[in-house]
Protein backbone atom coordinates (compact mmCIF):
# COMPACT_ATOMS: atom_id res chain seq x y z
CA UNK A 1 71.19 171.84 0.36
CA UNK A 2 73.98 174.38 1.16
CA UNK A 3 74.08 176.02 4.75
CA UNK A 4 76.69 178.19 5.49
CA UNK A 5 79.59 177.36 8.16
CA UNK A 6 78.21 180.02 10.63
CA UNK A 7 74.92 178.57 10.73
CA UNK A 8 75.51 175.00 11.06
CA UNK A 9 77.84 176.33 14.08
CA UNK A 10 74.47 178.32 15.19
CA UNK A 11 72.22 175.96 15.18
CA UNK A 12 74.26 172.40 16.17
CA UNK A 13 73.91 173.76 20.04
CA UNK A 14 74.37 170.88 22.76
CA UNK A 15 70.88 169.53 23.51
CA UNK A 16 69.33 166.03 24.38
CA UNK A 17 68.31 163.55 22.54
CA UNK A 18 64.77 163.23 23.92
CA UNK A 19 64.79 159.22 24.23
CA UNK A 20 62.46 160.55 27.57
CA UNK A 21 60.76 163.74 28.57
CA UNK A 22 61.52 165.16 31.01
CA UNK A 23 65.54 163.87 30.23
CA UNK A 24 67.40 161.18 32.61
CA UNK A 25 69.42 164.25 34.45
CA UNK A 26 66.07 165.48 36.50
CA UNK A 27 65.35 161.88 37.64
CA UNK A 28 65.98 162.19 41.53
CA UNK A 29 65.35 160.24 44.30
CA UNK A 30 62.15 161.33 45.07
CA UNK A 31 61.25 158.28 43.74
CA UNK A 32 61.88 155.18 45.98
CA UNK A 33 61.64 152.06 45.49
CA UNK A 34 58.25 151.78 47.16
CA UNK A 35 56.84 154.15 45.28
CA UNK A 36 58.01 152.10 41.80
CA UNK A 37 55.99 149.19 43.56
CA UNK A 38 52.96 151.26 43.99
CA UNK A 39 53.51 152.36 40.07
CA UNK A 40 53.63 148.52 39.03
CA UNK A 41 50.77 147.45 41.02
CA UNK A 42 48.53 150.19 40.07
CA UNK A 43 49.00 149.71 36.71
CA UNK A 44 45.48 148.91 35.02
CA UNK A 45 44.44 145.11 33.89
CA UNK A 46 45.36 143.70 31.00
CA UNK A 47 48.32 145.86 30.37
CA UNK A 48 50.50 145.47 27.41
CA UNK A 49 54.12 145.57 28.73
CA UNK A 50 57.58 146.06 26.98
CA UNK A 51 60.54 144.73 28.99
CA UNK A 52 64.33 145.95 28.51
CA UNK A 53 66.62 143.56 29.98
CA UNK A 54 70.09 145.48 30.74
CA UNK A 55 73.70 143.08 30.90
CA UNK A 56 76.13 145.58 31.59
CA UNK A 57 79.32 143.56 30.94
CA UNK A 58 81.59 143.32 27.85
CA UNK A 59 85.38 141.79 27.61
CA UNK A 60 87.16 145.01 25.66
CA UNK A 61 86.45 148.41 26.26
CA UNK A 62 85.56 150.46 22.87
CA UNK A 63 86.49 153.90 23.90
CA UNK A 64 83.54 155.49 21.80
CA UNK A 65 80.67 153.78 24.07
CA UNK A 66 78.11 156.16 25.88
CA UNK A 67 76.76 152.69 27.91
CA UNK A 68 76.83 151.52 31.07
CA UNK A 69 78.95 148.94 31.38
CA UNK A 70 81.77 147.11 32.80
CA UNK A 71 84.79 145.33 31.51
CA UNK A 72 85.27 141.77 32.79
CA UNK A 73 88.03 139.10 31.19
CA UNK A 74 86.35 136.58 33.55
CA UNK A 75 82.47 134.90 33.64
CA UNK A 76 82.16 135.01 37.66
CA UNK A 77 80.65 138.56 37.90
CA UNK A 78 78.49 138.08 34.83
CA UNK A 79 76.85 134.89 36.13
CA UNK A 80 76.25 136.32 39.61
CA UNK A 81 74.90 139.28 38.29
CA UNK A 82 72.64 137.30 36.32
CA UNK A 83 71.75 135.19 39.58
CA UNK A 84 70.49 138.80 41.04
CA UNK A 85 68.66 139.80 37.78
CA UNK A 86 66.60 136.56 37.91
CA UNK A 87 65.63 137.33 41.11
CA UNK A 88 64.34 140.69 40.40
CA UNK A 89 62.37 139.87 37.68
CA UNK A 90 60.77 136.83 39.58
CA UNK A 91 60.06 139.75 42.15
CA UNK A 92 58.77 142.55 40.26
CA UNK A 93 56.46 139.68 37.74
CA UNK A 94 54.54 139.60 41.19
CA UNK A 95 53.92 143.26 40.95
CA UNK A 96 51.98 143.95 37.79
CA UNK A 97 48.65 142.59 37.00
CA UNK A 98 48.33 138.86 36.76
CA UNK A 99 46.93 139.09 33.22
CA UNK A 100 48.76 141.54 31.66
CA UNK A 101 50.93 140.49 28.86
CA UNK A 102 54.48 141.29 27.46
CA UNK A 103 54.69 142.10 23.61
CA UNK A 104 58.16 143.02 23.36
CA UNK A 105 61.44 142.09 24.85
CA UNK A 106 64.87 143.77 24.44
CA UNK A 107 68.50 142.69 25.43
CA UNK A 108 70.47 145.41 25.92
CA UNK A 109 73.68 146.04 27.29
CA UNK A 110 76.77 145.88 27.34
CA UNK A 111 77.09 142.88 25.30
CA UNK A 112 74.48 140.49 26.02
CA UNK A 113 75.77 138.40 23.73
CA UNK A 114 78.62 137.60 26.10
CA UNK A 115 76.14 135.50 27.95
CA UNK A 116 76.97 131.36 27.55
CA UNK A 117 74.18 129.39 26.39
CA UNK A 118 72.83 127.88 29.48
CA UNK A 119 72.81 131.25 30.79
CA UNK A 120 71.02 132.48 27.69
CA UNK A 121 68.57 129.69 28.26
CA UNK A 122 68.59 130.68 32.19
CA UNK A 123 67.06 134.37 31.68
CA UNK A 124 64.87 133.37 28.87
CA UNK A 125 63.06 130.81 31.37
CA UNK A 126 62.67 133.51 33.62
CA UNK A 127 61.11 135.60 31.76
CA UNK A 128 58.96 133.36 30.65
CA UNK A 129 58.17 132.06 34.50
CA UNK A 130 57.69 135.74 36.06
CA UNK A 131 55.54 137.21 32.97
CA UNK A 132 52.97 136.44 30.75
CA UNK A 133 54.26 136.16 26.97
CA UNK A 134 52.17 137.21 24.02
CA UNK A 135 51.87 135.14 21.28
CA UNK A 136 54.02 136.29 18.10
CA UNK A 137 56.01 139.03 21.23
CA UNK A 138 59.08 140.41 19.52
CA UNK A 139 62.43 139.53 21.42
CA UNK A 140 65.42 142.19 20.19
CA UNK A 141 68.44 141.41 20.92
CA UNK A 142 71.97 144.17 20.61
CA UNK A 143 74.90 142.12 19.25
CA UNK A 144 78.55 142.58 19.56
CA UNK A 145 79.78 139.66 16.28
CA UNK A 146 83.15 139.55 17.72
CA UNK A 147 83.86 136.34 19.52
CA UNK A 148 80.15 135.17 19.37
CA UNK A 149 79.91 131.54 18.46
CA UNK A 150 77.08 129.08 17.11
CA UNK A 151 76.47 127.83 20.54
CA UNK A 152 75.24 131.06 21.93
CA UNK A 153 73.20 132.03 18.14
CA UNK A 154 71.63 128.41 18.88
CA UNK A 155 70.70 129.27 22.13
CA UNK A 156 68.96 132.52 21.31
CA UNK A 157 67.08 131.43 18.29
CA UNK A 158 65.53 128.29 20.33
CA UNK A 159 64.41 131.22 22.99
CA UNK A 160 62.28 132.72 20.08
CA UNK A 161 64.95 135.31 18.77
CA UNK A 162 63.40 137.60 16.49
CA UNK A 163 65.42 140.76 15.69
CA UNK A 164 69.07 141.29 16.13
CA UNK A 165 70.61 144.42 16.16
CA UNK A 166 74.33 144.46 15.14
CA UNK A 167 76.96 146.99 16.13
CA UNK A 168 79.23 148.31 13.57
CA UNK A 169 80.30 151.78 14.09
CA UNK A 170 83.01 152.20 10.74
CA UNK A 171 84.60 149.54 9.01
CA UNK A 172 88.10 151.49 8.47
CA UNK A 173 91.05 149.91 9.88
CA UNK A 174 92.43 153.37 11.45
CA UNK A 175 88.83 154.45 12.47
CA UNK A 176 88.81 151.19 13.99
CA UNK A 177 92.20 151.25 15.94
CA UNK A 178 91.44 154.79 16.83
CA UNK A 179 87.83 153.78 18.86
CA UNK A 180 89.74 150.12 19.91
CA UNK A 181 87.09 148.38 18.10
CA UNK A 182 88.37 145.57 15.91
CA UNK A 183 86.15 144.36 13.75
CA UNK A 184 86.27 142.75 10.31
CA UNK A 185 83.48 143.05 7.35
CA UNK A 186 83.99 139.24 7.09
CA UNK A 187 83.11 138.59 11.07
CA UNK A 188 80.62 140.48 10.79
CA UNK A 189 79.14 138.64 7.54
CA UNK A 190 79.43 135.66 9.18
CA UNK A 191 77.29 136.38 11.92
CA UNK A 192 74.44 137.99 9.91
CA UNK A 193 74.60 134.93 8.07
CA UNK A 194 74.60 132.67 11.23
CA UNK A 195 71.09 134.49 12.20
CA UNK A 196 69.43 134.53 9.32
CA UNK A 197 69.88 130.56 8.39
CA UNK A 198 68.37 129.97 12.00
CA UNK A 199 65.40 132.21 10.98
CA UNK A 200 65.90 135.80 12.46
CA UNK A 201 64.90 137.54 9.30
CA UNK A 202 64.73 140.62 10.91
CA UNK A 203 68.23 142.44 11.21
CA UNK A 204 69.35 145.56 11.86
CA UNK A 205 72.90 147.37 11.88
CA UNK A 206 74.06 150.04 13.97
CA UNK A 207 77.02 152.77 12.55
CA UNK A 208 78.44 155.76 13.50
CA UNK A 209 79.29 159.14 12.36
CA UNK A 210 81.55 162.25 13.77
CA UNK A 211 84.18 159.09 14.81
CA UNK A 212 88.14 160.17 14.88
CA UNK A 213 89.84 160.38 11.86
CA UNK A 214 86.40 159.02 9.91
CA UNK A 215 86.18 161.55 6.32
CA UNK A 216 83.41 161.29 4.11
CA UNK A 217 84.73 158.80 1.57
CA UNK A 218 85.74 156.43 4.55
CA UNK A 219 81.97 156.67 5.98
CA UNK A 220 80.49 156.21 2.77
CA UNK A 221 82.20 153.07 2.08
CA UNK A 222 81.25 151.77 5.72
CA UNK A 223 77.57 152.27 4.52
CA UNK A 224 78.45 150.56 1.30
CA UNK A 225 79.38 147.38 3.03
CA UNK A 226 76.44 148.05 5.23
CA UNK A 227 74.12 147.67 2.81
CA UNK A 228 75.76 144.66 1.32
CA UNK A 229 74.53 143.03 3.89
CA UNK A 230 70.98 144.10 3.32
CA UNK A 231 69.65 144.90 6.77
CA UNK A 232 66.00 145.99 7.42
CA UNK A 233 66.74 149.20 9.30
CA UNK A 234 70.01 150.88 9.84
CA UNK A 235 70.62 153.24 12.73
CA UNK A 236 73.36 156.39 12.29
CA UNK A 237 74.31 157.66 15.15
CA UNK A 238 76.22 160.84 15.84
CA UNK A 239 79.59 160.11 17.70
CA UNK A 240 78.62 161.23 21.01
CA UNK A 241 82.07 163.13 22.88
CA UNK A 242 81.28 163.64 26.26
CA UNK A 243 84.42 162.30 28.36
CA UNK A 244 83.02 164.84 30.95
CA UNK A 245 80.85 161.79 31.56
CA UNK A 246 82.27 158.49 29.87
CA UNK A 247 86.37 158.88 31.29
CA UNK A 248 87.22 156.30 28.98
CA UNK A 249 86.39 158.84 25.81
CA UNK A 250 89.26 160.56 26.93
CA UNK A 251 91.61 157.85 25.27
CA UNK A 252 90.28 159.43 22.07
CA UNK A 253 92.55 162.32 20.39
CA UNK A 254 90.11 165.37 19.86
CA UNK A 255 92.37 166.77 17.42
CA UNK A 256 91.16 163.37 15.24
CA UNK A 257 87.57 164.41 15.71
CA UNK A 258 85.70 166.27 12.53
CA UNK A 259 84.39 169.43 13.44
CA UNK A 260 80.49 169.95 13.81
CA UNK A 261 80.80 171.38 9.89
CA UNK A 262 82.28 168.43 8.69
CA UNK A 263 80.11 166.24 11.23
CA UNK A 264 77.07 168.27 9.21
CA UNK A 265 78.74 167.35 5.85
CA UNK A 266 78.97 163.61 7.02
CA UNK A 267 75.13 163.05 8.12
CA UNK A 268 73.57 164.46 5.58
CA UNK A 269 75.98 163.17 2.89
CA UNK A 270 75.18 159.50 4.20
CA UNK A 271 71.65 159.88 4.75
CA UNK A 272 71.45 160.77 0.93
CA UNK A 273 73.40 157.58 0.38
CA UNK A 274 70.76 155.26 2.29
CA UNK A 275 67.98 156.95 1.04
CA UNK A 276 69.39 156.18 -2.95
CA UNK A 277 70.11 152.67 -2.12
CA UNK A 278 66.28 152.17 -1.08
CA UNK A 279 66.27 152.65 2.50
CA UNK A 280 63.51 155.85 3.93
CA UNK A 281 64.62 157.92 6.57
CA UNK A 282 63.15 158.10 9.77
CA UNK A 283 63.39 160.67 12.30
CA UNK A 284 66.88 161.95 13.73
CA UNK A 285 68.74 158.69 12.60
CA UNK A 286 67.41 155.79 11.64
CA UNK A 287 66.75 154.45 7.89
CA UNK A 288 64.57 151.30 6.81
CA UNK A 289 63.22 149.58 3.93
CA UNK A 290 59.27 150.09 2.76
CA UNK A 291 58.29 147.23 3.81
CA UNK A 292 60.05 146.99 7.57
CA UNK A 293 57.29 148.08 10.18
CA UNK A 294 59.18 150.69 11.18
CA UNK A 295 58.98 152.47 8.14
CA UNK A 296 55.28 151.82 8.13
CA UNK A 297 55.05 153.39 11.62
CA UNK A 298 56.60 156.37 10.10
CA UNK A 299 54.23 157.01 7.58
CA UNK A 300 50.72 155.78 9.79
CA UNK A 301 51.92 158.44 12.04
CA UNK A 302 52.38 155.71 14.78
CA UNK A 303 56.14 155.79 15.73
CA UNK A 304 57.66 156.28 19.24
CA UNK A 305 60.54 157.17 21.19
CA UNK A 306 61.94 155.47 23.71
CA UNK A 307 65.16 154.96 25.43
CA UNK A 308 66.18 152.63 22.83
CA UNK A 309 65.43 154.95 20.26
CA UNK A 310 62.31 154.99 17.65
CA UNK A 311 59.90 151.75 18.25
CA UNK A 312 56.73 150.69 17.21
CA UNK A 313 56.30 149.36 20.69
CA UNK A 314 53.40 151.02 21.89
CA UNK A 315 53.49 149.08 25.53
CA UNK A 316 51.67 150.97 28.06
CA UNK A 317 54.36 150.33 30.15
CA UNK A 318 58.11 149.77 29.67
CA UNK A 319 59.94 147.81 32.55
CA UNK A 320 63.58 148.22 32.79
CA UNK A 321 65.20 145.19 34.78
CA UNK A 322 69.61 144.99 35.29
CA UNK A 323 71.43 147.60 36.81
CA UNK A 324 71.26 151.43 35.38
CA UNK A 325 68.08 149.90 33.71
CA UNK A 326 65.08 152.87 32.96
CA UNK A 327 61.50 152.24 33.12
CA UNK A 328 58.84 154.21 31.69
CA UNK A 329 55.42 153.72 33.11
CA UNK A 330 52.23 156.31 32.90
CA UNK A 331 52.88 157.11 36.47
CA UNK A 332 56.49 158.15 35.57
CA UNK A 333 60.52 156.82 35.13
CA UNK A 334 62.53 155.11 37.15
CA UNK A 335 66.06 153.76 36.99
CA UNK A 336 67.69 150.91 39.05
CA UNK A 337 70.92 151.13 40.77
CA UNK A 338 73.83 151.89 38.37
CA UNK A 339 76.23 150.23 40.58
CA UNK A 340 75.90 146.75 39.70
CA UNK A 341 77.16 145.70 43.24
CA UNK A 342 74.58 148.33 44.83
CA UNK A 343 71.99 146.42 42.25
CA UNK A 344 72.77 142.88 43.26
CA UNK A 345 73.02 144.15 47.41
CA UNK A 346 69.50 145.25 46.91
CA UNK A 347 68.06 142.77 45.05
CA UNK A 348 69.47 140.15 47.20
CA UNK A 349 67.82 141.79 49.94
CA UNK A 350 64.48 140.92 48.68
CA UNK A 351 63.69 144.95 47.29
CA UNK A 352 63.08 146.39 44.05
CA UNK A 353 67.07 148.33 42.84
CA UNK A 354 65.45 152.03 42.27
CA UNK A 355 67.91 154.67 42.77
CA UNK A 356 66.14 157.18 41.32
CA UNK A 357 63.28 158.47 38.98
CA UNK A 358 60.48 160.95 37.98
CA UNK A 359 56.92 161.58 38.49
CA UNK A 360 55.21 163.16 35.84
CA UNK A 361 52.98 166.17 36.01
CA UNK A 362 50.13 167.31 33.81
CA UNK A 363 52.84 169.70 32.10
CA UNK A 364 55.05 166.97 31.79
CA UNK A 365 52.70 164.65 29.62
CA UNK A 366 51.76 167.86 27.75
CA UNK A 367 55.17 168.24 26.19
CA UNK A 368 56.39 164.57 25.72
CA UNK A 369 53.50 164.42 23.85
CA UNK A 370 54.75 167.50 21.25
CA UNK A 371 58.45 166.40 21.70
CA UNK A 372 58.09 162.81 21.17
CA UNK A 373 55.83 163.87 17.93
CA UNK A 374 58.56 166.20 16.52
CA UNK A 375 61.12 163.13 17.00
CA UNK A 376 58.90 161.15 15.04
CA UNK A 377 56.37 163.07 12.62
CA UNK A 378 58.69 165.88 12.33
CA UNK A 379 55.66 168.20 12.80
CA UNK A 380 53.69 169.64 15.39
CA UNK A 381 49.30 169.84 15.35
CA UNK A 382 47.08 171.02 17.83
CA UNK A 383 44.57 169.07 16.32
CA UNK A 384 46.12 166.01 17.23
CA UNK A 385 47.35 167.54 20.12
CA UNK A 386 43.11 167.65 21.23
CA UNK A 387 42.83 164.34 19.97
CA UNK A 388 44.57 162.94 22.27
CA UNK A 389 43.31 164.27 25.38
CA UNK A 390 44.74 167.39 26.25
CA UNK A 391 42.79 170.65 27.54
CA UNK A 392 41.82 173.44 25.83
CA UNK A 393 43.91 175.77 27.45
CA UNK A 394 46.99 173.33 27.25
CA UNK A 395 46.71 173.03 23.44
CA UNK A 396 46.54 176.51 23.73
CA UNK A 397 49.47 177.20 25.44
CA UNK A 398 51.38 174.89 23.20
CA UNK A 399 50.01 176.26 20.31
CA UNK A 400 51.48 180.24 21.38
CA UNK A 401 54.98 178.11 21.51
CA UNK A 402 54.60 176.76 18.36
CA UNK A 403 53.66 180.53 16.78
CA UNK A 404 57.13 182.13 18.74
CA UNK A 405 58.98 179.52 17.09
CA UNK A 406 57.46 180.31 13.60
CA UNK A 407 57.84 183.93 14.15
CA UNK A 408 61.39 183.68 15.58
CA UNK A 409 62.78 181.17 12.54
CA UNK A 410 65.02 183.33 10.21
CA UNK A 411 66.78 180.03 8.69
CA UNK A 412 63.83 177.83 7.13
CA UNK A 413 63.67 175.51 9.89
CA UNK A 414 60.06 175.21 9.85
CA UNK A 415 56.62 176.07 8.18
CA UNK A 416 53.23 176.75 9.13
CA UNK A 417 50.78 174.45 8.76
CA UNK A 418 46.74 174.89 9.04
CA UNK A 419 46.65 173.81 12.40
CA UNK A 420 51.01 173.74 13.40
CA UNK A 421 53.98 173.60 11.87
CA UNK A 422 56.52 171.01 10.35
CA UNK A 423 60.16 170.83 9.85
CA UNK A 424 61.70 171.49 7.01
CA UNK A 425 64.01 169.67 5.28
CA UNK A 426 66.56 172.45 5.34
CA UNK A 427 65.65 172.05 9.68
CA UNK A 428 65.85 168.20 9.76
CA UNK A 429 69.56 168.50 11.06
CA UNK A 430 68.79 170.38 13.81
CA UNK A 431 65.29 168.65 14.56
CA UNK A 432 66.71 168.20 18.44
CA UNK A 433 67.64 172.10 18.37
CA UNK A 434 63.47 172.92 17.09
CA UNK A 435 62.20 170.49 19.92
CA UNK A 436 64.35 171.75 22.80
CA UNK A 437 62.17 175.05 22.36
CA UNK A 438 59.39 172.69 24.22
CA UNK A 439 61.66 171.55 27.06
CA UNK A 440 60.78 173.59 30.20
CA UNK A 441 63.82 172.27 32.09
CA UNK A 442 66.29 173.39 29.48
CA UNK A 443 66.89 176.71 30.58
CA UNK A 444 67.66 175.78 34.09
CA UNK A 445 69.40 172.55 32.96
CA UNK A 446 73.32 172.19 34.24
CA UNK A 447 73.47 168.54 32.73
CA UNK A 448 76.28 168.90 29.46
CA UNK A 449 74.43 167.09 26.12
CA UNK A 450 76.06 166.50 22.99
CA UNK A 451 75.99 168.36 19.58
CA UNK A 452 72.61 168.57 17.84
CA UNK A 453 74.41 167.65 14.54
């Protein structure tokens, strides 16, 4: 569908992503690292738990990256990192409930993957010693193919490897040179390959658009290749230019960077793409097959949001272990120590690494619940909104937002519903832009996001 220049321009405002409500800028340190020990040990028997496991290291910098993470050409720092990260999840599997149990498992980083084997085979036994593991538990693991040999795919298949998620970004060589990330379709193959004849059937790839000097015709044949390789889900990302708070994006020539127009033109040109070769589109940016349980999730109206982006992990509580690593608990978030040397100090001490965190008020539930829905259903119901807990008056209040936003939309961003309203297709773009109307700490937000589009 065609939307003018001006409007696109209108609409594509800087807002964010709403992995988390309330967003990662309002964490503080009102929350102490006592207080996250208090949140673990209250939490109720028999909890299902989620674990993200954060290795902030990798051996090149790619100037596009939003992480945190540090560059390292030697192993030293990354194995006594890992040292301290053993520790802390040793101390913080005493916290939570004896029989609770962990149904998924993500390695995150950074490049985990830069790991050796027997360190690999180190953190997986810890995990295993500190928590209780649920039969069939998914273990997700982010994967940088360059440099990563059969030794270290061995090692993470025997630790019960189930879904890797590969990093991309653009498969043209001046895209490529432009973001310093070297990467061939044929390394890349290779890996996939590697995986999948030790079992990991489950495979995900990770791309980007908005990158410097990426047009339409160069993204499109990225996603070609993509799909040649037949992953479950794929994940587009909008390029993310925000040197304000990653320095190292500065290395990257705004003049080379497509406008938010042409950064319009390039998402919804590609999602068209993915969606003709088979693949259904989920949310803000994510596409997978029928049959992969994330598309399922989509249609059962079951989906979340996390800070790894849309899940089917519906863990009551997810525990973030590794330095910068967020938590998300019913109490509220919490973050470790970014620093990885304040990190290892602390945990060396014998104490849990919070820096910093959130607790949540009845407010706060109120709209992650509508926010995390729009990220996920696209839609908005006060029905559902009473179905799951909420006071009269609070659906009520909710509901008079919902009716300002209906009355306000001149573009076709939404439509009523019997009991809500939905987004459009014409509003998809700009879903972030609809949902930010719900965020009560917008207004007097000074954090900078990035584009909507």
């Amino acid at each position: 569908m065609s939307l003018s220049p001006d409007l696109i321009r209108t609409a594509a405002v800087a807002v964010p992503r709403y992995t988390s409500y309330p967003t990662a800028p309002h964490f503080s340190a009102a929350v102490t690292p006592q207080e996250y020990a208090g949140w673990l040990m209250d939490l109720p028997e028999k909890s299902r738990l989620s674990l993200y496991m954060h290795v902030p290291f990798c051996d090149t910098l790619c100037w596009f990256c939003g992480c945190n993470t540090k560059i390292t050409r030697q192993y030293g720092p990354v194995g006594a990192y890992l040292d301290a990260m053993i520790k802390e999840i040793a101390l913080v599997g005493t916290l939570v409930p004896s029989d609770s149990t962990v149904h998924h498992i993500h390695w995150g980083g950074g490049s985990p993957t830069l790991l050796t084997p027997e360190d690999i085979d180190r953190l997986a036994a810890a995990t295993r010693e500190a928590f209780r593991l649920a039969p069939g538990h998914d273990f997700a693991i982010e994967v940088d193919p360059r440099g990563l040999d059969e030794a270290r795919m061995d090692a993470l298949a025997r630790n019960g490897l189930t879904r890797v998620s590969i990093g991309v970004q653009d498969f043209d060589p001046e895209v490529q040179q432009a973001i310093n990330r070297i990467q061939s379709f044929e390394e890349t193959k290779a890996i996939v390959d590697g995986f999948r004849a030790r079992g990991i059937r489950s495979l995900n790839i990770d791309a980007l658009y908005g990158l410097p000097y990426q047009t339409l015709e160069r993204l499109l044949s990225t996603l070609d290749q993509v799909v040649a390789l037949a992953p479950d889900r794929i994940a587009l990302f909008g390029y993310a230019h925000v040197p304000w708070m990653k320095r190292h994006q500065s290395m990257i020539n705004e003049e080379s960077l497509p406008d938010v127009v042409a950064r319009h033109e390039q998402a919804e040109a590609a999602a068209s793409h993915l969606v003709a070769h088979g693949y259904e589109r989920i949310g803000i940016d994510h596409f997978a097959r029928s049959g992969d349980s994330l598309a399922v999730a989509a249609r059962e109206g079951t989906l979340r949001r996390n800070f790894q982006g849309y899940t089917v992990d519906g863990a009551e509580a997810l525990i973030g272990l590794g330095a910068s690593s967020i938590g998300a608990l019913p109490q509220g978030y919490v973050q470790n120590q970014t620093a990885t040397a304040r990190y290892i100090w602390a945990v060396e001490q014998g104490k849990i690494a919070t820096e910093k965190g959130l607790a949540l008020s009845d407010e706060d539930r109120l709209r992650r619940w509508v926010i995390e829905r729009l990220m996920c259903d696209l839609a908005f119901s006060r029905d559902a909104l009473a179905s799951a807990g909420f006071s009269t008056s609070q659906c009520a209040a909710m509901a008079a937002e919902a009716a300002a936003i209906l009355a306000e939309d001149s573009h076709g961003f939404v439509e009523e519903t019997p009991d809500g309203f939905r987004i459009t297709d014409r509003g998809r773009p700009f879903l972030r832009t609809v949902a930010a109307r719900f965020d009560a700490y917008l207004p007097a937000n000074k954090a900078r996001h990035s584009l909507a589009v």
